[in-house]
Protein backbone atom coordinates (compact mmCIF):
# COMPACT_ATOMS: atom_id res chain seq x y z
CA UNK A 1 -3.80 -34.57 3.73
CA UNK A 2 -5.12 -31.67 1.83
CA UNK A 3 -1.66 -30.56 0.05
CA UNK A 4 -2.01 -27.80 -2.73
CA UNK A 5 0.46 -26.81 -5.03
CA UNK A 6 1.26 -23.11 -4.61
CA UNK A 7 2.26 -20.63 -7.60
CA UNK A 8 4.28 -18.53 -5.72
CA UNK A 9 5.84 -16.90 -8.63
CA UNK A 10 2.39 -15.13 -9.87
CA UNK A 11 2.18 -11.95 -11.33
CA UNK A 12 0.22 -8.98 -9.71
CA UNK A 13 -2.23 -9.04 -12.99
CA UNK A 14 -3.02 -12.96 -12.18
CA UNK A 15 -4.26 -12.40 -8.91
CA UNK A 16 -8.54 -12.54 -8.53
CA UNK A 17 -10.26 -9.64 -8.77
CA UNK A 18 -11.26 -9.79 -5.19
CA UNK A 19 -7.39 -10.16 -3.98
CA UNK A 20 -6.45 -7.14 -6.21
CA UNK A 21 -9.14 -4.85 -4.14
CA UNK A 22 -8.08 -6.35 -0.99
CA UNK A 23 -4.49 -5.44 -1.53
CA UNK A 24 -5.29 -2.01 -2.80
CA UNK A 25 -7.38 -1.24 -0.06
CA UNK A 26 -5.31 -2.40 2.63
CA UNK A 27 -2.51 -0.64 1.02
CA UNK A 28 -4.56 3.08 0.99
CA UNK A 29 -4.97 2.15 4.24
CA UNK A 30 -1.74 1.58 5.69
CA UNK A 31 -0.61 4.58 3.82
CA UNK A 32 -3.23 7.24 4.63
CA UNK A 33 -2.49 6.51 8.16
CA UNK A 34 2.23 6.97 8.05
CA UNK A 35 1.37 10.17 5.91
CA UNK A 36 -0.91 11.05 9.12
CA UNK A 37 1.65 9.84 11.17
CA UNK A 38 4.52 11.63 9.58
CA UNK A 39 2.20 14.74 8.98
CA UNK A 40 3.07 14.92 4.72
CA UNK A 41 0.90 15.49 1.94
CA UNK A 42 4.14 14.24 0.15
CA UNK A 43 5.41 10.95 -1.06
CA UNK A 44 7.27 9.03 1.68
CA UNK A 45 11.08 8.78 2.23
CA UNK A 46 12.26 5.16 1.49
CA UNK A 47 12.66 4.33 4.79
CA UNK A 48 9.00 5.24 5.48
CA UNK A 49 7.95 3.60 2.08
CA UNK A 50 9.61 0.10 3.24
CA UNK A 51 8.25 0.10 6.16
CA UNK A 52 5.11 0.10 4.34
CA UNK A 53 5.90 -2.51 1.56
CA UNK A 54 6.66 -5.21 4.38
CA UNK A 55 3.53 -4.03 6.50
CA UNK A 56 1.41 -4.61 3.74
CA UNK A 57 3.22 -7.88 2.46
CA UNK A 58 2.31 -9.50 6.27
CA UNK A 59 -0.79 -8.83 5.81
CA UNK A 60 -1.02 -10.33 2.21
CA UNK A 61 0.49 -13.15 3.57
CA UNK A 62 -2.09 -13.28 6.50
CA UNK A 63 -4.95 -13.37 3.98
CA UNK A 64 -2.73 -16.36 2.52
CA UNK A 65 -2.42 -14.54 -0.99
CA UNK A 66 0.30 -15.91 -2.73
CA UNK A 67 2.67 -13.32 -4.60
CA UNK A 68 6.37 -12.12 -4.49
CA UNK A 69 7.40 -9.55 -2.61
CA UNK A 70 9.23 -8.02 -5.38
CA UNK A 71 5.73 -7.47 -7.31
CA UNK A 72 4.38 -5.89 -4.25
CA UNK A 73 7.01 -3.59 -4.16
CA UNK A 74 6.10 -3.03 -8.02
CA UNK A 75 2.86 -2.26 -7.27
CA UNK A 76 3.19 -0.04 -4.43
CA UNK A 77 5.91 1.94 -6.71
CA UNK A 78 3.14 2.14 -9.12
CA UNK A 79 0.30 3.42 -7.02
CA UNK A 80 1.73 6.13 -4.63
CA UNK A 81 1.36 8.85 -6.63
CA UNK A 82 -2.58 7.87 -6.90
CA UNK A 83 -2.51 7.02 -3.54
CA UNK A 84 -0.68 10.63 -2.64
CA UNK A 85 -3.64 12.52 -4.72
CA UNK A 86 -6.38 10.19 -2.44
CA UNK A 87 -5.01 11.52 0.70
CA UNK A 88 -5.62 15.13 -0.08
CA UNK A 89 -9.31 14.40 -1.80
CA UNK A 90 -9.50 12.08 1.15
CA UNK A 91 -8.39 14.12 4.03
CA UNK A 92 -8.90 17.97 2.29
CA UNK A 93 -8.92 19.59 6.25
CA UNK A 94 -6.00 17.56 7.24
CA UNK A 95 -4.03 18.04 4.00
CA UNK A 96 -4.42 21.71 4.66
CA UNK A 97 -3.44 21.83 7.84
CA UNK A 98 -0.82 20.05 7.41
CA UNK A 99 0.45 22.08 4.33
CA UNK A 100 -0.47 25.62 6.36
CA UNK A 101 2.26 24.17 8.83
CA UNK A 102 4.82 22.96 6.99
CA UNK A 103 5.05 26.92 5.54
């Protein structure tokens, strides 16, 4: 039997390059589309922003990337304000519409 020996306590930072890029743009993704769905230019409530730290965590774990959960959730914490900015540079005729409505 092929048995490895998983690290499963590894650090966001120790990940490959190509996991990191993975991650980030599956997390853009799943992002972009609840602030569609939710119709915000703004940061998501915590309920909303849970929803998608454990989204994005099954698919981590799909692509059989070891890491925590906990530095996922660090990560995402990290990013949403860059990932808030790329919606509106992103989206600009949404992210107006969207703001022209919420008036």
């Amino acid at each position: 039997m092929n048995r490895k020996i998983l690290q499963t306590n590894k650090r966001f930072s120790q990940l490959k390059n190509s996991q990191k890029d993975c991650i980030a743009t599956v997390f853009y993704n799943i992002y972009h589309n609840k602030m569609k769905e939710r119709r915000t230019t703004r940061k998501l409530p915590p309920d909303q922003r849970d929803i998608v730290i454990s989204s994005l965590y099954g698919q981590i774990q799909n692509r059989e990337i070891w890491i925590p959960y906990d530095e996922v959730k660090k990560y995402v914490f990290s990013k949403t304000t860059k990932v808030v900015k790329s919606f509106k540079k992103q989206f600009p005729e949404l992210s107006e519409e969207i703001e022209a409505s919420t008036l």
